[in-house]
C-alpha atoms as a PDB file:
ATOM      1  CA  UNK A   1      69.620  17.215  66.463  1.00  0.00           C
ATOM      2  CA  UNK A   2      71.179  16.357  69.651  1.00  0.00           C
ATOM      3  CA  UNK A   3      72.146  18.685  72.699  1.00  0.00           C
ATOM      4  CA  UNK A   4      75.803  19.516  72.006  1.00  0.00           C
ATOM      5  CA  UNK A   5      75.869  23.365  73.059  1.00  0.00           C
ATOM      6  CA  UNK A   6      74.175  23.820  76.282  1.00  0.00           C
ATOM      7  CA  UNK A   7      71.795  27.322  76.390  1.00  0.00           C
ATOM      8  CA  UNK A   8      71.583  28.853  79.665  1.00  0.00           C
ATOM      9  CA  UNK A   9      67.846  30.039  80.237  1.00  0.00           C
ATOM     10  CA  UNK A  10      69.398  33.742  81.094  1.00  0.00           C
ATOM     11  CA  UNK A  11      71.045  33.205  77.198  1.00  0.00           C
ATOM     12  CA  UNK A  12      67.633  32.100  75.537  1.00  0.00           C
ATOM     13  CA  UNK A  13      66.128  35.311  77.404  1.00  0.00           C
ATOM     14  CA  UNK A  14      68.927  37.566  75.612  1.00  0.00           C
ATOM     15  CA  UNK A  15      68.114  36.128  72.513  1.00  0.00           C
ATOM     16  CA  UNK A  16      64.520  36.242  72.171  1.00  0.00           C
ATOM     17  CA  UNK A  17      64.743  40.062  72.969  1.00  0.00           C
ATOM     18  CA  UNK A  18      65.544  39.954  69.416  1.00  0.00           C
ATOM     19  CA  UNK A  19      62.286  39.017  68.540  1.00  0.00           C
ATOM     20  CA  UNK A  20      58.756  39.886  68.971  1.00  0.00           C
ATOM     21  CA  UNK A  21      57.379  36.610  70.868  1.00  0.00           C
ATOM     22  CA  UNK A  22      56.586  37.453  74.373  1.00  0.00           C
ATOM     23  CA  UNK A  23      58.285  36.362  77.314  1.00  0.00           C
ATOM     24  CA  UNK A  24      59.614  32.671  77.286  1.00  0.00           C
ATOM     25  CA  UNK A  25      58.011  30.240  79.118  1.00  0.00           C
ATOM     26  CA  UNK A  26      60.133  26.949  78.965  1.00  0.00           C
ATOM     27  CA  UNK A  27      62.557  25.113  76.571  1.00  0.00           C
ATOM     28  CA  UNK A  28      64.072  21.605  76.370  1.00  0.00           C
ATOM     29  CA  UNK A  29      66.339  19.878  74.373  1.00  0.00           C
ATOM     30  CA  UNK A  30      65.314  17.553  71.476  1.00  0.00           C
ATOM     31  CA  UNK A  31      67.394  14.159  71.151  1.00  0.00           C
ATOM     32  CA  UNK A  32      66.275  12.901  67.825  1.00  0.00           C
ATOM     33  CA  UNK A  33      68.729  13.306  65.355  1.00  0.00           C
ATOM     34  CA  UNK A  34      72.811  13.770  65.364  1.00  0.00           C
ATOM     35  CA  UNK A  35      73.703  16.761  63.490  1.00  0.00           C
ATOM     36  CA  UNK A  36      72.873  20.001  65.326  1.00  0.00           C
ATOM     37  CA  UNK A  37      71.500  21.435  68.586  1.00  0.00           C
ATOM     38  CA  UNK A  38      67.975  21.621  68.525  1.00  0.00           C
ATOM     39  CA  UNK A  39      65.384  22.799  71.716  1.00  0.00           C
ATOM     40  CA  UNK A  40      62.014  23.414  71.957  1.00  0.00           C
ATOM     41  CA  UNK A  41      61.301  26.967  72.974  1.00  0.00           C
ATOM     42  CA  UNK A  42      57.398  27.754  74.267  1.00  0.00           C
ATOM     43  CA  UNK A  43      56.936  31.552  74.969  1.00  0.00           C
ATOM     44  CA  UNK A  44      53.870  33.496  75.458  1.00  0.00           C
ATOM     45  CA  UNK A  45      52.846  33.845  71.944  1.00  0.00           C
ATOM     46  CA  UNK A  46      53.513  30.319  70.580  1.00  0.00           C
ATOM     47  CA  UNK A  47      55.755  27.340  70.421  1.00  0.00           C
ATOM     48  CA  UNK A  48      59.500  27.519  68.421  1.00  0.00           C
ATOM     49  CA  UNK A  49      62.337  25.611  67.707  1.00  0.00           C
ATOM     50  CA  UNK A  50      66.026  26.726  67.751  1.00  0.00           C
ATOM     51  CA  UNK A  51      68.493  25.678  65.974  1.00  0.00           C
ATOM     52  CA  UNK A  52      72.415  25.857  67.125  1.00  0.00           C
ATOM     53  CA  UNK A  53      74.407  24.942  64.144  1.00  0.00           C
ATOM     54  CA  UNK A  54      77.559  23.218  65.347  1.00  0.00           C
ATOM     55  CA  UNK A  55      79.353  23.209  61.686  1.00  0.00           C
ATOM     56  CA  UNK A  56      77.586  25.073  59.011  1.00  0.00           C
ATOM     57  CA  UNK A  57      79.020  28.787  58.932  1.00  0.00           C
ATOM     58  CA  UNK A  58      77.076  32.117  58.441  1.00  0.00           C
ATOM     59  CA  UNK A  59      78.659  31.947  54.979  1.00  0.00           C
ATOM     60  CA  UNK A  60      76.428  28.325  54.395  1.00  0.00           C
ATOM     61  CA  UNK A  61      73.902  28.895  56.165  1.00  0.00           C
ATOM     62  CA  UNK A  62      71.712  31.270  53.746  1.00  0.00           C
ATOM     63  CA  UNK A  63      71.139  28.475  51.460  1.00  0.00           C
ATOM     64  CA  UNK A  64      69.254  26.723  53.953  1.00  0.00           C
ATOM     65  CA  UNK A  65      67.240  29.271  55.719  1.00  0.00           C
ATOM     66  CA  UNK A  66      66.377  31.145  51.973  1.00  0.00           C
ATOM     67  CA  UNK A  67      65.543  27.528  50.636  1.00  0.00           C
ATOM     68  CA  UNK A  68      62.898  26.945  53.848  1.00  0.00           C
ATOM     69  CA  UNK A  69      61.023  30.272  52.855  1.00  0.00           C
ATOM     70  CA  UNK A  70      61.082  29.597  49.757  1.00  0.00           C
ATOM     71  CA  UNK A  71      59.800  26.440  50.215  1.00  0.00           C
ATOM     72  CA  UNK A  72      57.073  27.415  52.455  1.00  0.00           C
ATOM     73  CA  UNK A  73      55.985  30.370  50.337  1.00  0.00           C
ATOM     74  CA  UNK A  74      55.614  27.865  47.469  1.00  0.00           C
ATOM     75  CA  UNK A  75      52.948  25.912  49.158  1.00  0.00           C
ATOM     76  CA  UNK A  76      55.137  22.790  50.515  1.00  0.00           C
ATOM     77  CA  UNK A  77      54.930  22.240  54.204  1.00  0.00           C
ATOM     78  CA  UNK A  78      58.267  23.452  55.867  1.00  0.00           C
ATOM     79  CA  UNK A  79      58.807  25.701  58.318  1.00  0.00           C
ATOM     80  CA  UNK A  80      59.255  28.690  57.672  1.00  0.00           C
ATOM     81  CA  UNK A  81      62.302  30.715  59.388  1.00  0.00           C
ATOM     82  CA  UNK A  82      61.717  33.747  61.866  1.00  0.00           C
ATOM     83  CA  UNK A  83      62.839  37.397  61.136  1.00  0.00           C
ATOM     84  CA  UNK A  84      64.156  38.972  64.102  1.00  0.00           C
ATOM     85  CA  UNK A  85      63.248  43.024  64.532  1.00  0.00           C
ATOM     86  CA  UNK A  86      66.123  44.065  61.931  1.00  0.00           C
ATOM     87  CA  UNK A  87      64.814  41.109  59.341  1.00  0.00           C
ATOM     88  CA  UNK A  88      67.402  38.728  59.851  1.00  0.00           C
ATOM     89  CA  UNK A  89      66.832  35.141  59.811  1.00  0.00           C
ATOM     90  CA  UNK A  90      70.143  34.214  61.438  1.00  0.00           C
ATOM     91  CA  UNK A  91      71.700  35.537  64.812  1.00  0.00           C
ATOM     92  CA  UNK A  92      74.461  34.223  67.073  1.00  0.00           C
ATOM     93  CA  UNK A  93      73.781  32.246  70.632  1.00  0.00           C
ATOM     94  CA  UNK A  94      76.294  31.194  73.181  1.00  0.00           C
ATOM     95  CA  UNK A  95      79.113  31.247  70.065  1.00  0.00           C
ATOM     96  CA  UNK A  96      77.230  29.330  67.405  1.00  0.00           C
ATOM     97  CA  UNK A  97      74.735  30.697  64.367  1.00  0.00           C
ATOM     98  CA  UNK A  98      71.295  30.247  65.440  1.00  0.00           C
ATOM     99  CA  UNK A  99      67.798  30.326  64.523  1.00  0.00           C
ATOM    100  CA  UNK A 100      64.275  30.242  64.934  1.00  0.00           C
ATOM    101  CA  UNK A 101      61.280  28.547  63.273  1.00  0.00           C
ATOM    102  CA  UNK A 102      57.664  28.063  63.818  1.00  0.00           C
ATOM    103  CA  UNK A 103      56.970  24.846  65.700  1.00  0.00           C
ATOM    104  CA  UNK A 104      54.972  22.814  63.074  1.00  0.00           C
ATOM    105  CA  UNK A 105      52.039  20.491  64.337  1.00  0.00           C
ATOM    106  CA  UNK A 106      52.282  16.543  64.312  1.00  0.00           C
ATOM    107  CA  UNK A 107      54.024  14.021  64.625  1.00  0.00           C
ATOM    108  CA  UNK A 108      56.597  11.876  62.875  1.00  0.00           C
ATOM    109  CA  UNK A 109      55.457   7.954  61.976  1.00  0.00           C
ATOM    110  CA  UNK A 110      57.581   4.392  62.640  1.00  0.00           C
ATOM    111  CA  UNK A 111      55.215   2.658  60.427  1.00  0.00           C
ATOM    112  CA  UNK A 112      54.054   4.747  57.541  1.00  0.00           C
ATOM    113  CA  UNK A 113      51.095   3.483  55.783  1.00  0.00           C
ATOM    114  CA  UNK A 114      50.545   3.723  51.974  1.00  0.00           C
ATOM    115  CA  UNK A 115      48.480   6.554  52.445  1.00  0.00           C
ATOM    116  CA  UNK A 116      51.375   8.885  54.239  1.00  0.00           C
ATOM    117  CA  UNK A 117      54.249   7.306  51.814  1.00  0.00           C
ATOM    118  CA  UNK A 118      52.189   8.872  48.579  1.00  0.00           C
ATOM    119  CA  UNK A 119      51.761  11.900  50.359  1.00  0.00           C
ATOM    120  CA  UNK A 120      55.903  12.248  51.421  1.00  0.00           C
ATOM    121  CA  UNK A 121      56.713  11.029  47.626  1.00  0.00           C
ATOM    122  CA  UNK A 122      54.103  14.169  46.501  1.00  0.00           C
ATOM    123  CA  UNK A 123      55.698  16.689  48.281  1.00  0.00           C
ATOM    124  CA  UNK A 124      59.138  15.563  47.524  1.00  0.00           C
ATOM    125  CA  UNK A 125      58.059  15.510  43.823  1.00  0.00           C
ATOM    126  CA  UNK A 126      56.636  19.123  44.105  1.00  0.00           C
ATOM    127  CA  UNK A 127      59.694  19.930  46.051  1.00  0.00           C
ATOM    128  CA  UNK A 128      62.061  19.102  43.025  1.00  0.00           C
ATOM    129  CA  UNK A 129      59.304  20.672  40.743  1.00  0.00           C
ATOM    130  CA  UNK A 130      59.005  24.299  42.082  1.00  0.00           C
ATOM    131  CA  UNK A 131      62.795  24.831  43.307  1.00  0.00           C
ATOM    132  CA  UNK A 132      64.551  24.616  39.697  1.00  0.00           C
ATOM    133  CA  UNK A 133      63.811  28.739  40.066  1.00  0.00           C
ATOM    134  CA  UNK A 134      65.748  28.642  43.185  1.00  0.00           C
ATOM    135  CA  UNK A 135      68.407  30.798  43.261  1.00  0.00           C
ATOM    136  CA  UNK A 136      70.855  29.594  45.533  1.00  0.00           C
ATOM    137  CA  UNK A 137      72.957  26.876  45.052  1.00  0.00           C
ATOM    138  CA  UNK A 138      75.538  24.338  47.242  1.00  0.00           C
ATOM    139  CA  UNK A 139      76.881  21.363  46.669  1.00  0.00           C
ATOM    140  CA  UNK A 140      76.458  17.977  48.036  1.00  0.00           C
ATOM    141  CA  UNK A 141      79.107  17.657  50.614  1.00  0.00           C
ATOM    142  CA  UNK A 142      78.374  14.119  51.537  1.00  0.00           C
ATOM    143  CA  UNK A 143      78.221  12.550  47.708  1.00  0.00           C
ATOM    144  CA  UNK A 144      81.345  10.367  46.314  1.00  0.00           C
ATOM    145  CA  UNK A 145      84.215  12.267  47.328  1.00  0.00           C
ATOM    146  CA  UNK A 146      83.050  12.489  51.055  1.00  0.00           C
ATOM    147  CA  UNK A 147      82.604   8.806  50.438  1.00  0.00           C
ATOM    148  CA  UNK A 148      85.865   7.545  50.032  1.00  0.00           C
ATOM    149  CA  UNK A 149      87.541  10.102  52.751  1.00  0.00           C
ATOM    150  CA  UNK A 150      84.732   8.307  55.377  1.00  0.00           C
ATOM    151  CA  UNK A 151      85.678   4.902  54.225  1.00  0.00           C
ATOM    152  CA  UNK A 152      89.465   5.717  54.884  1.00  0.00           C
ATOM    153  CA  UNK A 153      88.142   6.624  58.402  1.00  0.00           C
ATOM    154  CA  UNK A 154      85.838   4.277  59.472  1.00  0.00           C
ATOM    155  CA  UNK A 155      88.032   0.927  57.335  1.00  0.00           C
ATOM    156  CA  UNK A 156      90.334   0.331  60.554  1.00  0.00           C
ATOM    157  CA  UNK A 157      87.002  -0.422  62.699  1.00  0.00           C
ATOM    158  CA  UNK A 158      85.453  -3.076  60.480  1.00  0.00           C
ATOM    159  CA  UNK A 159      85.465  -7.015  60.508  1.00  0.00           C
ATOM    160  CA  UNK A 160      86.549  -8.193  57.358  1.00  0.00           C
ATOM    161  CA  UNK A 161      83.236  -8.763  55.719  1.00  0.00           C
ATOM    162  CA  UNK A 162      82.139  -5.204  56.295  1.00  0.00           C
ATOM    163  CA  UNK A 163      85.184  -3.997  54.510  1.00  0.00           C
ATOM    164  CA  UNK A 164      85.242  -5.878  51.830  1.00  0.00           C
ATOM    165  CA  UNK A 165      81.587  -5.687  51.549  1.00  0.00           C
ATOM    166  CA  UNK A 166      82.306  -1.259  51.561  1.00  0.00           C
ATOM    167  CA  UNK A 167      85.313  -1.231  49.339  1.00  0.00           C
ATOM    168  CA  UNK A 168      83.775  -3.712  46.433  1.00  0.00           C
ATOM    169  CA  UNK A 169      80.635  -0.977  46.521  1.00  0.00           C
ATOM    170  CA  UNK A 170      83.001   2.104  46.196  1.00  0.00           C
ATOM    171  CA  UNK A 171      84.336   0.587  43.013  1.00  0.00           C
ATOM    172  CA  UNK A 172      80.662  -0.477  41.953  1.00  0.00           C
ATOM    173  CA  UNK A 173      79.755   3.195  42.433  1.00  0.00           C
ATOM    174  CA  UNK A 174      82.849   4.715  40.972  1.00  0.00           C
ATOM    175  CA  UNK A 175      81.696   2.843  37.304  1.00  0.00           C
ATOM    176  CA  UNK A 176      78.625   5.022  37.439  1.00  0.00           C
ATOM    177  CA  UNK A 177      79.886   8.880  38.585  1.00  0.00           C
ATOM    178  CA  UNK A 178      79.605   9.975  34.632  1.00  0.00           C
ATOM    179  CA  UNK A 179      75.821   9.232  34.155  1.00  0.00           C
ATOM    180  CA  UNK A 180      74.293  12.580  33.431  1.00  0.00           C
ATOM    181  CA  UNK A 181      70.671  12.563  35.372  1.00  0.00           C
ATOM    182  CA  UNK A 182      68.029  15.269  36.136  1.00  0.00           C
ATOM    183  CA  UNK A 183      69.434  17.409  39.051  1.00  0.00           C
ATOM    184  CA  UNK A 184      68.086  19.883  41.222  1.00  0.00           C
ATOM    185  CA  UNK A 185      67.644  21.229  44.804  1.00  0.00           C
ATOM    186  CA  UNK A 186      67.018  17.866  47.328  1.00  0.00           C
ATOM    187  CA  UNK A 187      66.361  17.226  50.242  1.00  0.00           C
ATOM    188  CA  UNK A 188      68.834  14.624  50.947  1.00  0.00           C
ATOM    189  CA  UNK A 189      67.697  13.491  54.299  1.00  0.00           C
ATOM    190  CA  UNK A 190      63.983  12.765  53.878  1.00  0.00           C
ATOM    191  CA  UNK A 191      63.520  10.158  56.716  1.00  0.00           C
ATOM    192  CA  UNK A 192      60.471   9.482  58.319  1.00  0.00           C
ATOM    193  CA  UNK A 193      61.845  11.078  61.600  1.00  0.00           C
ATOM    194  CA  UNK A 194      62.036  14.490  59.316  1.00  0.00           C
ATOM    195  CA  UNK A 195      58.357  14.360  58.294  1.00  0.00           C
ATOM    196  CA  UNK A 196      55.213  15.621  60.465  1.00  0.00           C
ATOM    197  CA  UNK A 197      52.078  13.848  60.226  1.00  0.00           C
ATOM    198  CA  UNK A 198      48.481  15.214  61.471  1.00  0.00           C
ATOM    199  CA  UNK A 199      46.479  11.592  61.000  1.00  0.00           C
ATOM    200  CA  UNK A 200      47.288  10.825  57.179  1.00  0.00           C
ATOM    201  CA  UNK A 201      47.941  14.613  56.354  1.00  0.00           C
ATOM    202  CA  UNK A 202      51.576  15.724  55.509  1.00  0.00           C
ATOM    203  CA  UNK A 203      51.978  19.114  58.231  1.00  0.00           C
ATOM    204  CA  UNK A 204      56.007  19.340  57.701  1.00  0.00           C
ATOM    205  CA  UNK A 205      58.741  18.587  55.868  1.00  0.00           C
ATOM    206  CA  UNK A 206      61.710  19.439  58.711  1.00  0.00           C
ATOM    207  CA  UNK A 207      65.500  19.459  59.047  1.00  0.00           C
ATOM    208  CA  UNK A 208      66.338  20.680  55.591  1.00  0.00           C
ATOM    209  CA  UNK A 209      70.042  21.205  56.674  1.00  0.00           C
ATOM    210  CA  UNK A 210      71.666  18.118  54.354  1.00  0.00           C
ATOM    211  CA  UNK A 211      69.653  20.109  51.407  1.00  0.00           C
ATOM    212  CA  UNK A 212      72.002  20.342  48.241  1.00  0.00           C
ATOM    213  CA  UNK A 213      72.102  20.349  44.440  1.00  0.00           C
ATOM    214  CA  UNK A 214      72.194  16.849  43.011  1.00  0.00           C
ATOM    215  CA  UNK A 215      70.762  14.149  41.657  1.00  0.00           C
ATOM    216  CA  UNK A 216      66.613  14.024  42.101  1.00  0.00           C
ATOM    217  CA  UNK A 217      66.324   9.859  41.888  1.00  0.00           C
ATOM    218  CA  UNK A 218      69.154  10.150  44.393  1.00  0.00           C
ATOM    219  CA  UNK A 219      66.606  11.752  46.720  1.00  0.00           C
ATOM    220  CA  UNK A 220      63.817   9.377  46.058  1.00  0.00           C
ATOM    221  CA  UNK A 221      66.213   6.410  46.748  1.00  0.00           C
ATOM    222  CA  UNK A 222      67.310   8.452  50.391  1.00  0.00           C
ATOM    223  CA  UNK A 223      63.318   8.608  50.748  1.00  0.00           C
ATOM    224  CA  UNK A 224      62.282   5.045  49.597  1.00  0.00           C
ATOM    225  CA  UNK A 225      65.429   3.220  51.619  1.00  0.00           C
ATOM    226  CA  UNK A 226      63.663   4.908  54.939  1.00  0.00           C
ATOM    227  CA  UNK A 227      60.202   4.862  54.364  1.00  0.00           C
ATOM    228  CA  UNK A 228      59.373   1.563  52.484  1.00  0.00           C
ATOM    229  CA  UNK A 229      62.226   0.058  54.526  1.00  0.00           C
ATOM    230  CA  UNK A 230      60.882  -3.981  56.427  1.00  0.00           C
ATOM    231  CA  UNK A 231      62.792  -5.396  59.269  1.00  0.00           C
ATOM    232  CA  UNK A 232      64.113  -8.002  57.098  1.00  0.00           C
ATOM    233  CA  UNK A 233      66.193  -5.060  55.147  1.00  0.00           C
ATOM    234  CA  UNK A 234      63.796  -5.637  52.001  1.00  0.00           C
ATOM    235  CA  UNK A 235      61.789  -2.851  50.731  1.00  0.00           C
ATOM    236  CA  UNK A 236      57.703  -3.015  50.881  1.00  0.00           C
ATOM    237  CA  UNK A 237      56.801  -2.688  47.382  1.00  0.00           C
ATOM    238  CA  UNK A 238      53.334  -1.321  47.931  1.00  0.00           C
ATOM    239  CA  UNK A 239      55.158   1.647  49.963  1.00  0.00           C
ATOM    240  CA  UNK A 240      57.235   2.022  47.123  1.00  0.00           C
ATOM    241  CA  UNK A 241      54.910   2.185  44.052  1.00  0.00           C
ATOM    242  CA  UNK A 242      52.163   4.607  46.410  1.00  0.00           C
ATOM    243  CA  UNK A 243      55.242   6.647  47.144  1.00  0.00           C
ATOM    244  CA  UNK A 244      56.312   6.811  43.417  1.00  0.00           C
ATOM    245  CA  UNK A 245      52.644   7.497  42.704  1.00  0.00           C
ATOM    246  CA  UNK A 246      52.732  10.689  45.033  1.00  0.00           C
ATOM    247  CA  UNK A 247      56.215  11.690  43.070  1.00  0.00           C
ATOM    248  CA  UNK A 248      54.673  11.558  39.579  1.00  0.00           C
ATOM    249  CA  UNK A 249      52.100  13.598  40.338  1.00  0.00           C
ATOM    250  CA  UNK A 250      54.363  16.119  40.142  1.00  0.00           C
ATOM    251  CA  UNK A 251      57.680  15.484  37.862  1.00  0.00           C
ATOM    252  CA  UNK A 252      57.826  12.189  35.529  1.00  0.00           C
ATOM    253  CA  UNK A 253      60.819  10.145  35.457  1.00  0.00           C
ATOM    254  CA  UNK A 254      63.156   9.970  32.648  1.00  0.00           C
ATOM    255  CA  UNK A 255      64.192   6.334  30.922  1.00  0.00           C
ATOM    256  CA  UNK A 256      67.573   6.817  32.211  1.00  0.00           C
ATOM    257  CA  UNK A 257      66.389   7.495  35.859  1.00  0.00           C
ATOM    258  CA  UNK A 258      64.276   3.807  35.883  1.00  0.00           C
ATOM    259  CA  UNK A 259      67.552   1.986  34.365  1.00  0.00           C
ATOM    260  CA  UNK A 260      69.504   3.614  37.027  1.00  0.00           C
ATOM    261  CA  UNK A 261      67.150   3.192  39.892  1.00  0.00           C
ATOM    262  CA  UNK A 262      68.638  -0.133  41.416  1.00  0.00           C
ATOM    263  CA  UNK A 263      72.049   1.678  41.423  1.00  0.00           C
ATOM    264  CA  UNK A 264      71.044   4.635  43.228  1.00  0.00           C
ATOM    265  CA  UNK A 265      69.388   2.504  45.686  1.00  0.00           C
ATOM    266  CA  UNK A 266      72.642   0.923  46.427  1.00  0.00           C
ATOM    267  CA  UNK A 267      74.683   4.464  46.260  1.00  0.00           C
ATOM    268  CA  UNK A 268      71.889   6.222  49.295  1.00  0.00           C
ATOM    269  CA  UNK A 269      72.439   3.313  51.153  1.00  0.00           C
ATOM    270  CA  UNK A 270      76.071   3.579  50.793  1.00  0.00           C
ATOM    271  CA  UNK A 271      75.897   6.717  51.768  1.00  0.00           C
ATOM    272  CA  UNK A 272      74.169   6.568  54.836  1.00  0.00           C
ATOM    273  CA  UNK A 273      75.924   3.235  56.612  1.00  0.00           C
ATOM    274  CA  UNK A 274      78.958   5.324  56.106  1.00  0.00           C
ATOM    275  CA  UNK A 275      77.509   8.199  58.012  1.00  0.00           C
ATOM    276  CA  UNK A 276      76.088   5.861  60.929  1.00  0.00           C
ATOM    277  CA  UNK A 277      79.427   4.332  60.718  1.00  0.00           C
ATOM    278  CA  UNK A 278      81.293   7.421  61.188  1.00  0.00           C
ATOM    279  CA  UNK A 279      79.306   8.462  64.138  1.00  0.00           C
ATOM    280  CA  UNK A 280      79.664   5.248  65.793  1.00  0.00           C
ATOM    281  CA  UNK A 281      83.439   4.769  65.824  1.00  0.00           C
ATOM    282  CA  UNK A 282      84.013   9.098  65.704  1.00  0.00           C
ATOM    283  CA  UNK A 283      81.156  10.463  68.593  1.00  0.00           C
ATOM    284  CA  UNK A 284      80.755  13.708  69.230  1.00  0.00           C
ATOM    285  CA  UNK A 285      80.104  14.994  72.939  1.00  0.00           C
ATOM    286  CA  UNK A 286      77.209  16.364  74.096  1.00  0.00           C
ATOM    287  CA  UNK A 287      74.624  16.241  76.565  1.00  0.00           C
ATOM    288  CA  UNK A 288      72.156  14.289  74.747  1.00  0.00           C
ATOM    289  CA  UNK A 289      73.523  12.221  71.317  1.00  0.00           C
ATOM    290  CA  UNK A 290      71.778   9.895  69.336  1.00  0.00           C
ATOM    291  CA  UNK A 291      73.687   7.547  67.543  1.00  0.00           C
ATOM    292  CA  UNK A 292      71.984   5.271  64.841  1.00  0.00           C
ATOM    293  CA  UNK A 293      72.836   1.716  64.083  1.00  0.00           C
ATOM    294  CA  UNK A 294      74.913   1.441  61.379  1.00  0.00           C
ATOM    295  CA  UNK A 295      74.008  -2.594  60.142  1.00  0.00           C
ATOM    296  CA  UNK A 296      70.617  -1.139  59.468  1.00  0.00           C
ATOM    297  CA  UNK A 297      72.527   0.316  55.846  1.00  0.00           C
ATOM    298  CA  UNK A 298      74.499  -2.655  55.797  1.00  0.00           C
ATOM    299  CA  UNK A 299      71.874  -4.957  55.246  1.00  0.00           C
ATOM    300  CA  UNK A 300      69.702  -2.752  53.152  1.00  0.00           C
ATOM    301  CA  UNK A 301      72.881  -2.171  50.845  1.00  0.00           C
ATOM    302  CA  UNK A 302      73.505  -6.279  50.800  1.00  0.00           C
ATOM    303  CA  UNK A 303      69.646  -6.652  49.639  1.00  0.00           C
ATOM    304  CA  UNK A 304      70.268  -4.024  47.222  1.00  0.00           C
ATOM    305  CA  UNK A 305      73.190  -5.551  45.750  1.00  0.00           C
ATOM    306  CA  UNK A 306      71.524  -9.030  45.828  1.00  0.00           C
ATOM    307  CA  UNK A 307      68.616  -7.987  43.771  1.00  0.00           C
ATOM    308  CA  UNK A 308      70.488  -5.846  41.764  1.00  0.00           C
ATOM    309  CA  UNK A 309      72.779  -9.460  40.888  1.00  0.00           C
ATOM    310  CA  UNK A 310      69.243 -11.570  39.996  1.00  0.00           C
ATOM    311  CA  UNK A 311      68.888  -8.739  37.363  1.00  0.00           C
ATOM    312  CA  UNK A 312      71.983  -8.515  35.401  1.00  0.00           C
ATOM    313  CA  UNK A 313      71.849 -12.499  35.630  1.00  0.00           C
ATOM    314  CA  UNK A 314      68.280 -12.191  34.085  1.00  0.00           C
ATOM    315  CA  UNK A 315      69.829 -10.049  31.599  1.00  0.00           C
ATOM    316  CA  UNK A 316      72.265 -11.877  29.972  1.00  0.00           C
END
């Protein structure tokens, strides 16, 4: 969500024309995030955000605005995207597809509490619950395939620990591509930067825009590495069994998905040291970028692996 296509405010005027939200007031950038460019737009009648999206086409991007209404119409807090006056969710600004959405209220959380974790793994439990009638459907673009083209990419950058460290994990991962588990619409990027908070109350699930079909336990591990995450790269196990709690409210968990749990731990944080790493050494410009360190994912992945060693040797 950084600032990499600047809006003139004579643009945002243009656009809001389109829409039936008074006269605009002021708008700012928002620097969380790395994907796409994001601003907060106050007009007369309420408080927006817009949405540039800097690589998703109009051809991609109906999955994503159809899955937020959906979502919101089925009782989970997301926010809802804005018709224009001819009922389209999607319009074009300064040469990228754009959109608009309700501001939601709160606040995301650095140090969730067990409280907020069971309330994230609820939603995200009812979120895999009501969108199996979800009609749309899209891949995920950043599962193992993307992996190993990244890993080409980022290899050349990496002390010789790292890389050996990355390649032994894509052949760890490649033993367990075949497993045939629950799948669905997820989230895929459920961090604790993408959740609103009102006090202990859940107001928004945001930036659904890594949203795919795959694996459900694959989402809770995205979730769990984030929010029950400790500085020393070990999980908090309370976090993680209140969180669970909240999920299986909604959806129980098949034998298969506990037996596999360790090794989709390791696969989400995988996936996302190779995406911190590929922004690191591969930056794109803009005005305001926000570029996350990479060793967090390292060391979470080496903890993963380490525990996931003391129970095969426990095993046998």
């Amino acid at each position: 969500m950084s600032v990499y296509t600047l809006v003139e405010r004579h643009q945002l005027e243009d656009f809001l024309r389109h829409y039936n939200l008074g006269d605009l007031v002021a708008y700012q950038g928002i620097c969380a995030g790395i994907e796409n460019t994001n601003y907060f737009v106050t007009t007369s009648v309420g408080e927006f955000v817009l949405t540039l999206f800097e690589y998703l086409g109009d051809e991609e991007l109906p999955y994503f605005l159809e899955l937020m209404a959906y979502l919101a119409e089925h009782d989970i807090p997301s926010a809802h995207p804005l018709a224009d006056n001819e009922w389209h969710y999607l319009r074009q600004l300064n040469g990228k597809p754009a959109a608009l959405v309700k501001r939601l209220r709160g606040k995301d959380v650095e140090e969730p509490n067990l409280v907020q974790c069971h309330a994230v793994g609820y939603s995200l439990g009812r979120l895999h619950t009501v969108s199996k009638d979800f009609s749309y459907h899209r891949p995920n673009e950043r599962g193992p395939h993307w992996w190993k083209i990244t890993a080409k990419r980022v290899l050349p950058f990496m002390d010789a620990d790292d890389a050996l460290l990355l390649k032994a994990e894509l052949d760890f991962q490649a033993n367990y591509q075949n497993i045939t588990l629950p799948t669905g619409v997820i989230h895929a990027d459920l961090f604790r930067d993408n959740a609103l908070f009102e006090g202990d109350t859940l107001s928004g699930i945001i930036d659904l825009y890594y949203a795919c079909n795959d694996v459900f336990i694959y989402d809770i591990a995205i979730t769990v590495n984030d929010w029950c995450r400790l500085p020393n790269a070990r999980l908090d196990e309370k976090r993680v069994q209140a969180l669970f709690d909240g999920y299986l409210e909604n959806r129980p968990l098949t034998p298969l998905e506990y037996d596999t749990w360790p090794v989709i731990l390791r696969a989400a944080a995988l996936r996302f040291w190779l995406s911190r790493l590929q922004d690191q050494h591969f930056p794109r410009p803009g005005e305001i970028t926000h570029i996350k360190e990479p060793a967090v994912f390292r060391n979470l992945l080496k903890t993963h692996i380490e525990k996931t060693s003391k129970i095969t040797d426990n095993s046998t």
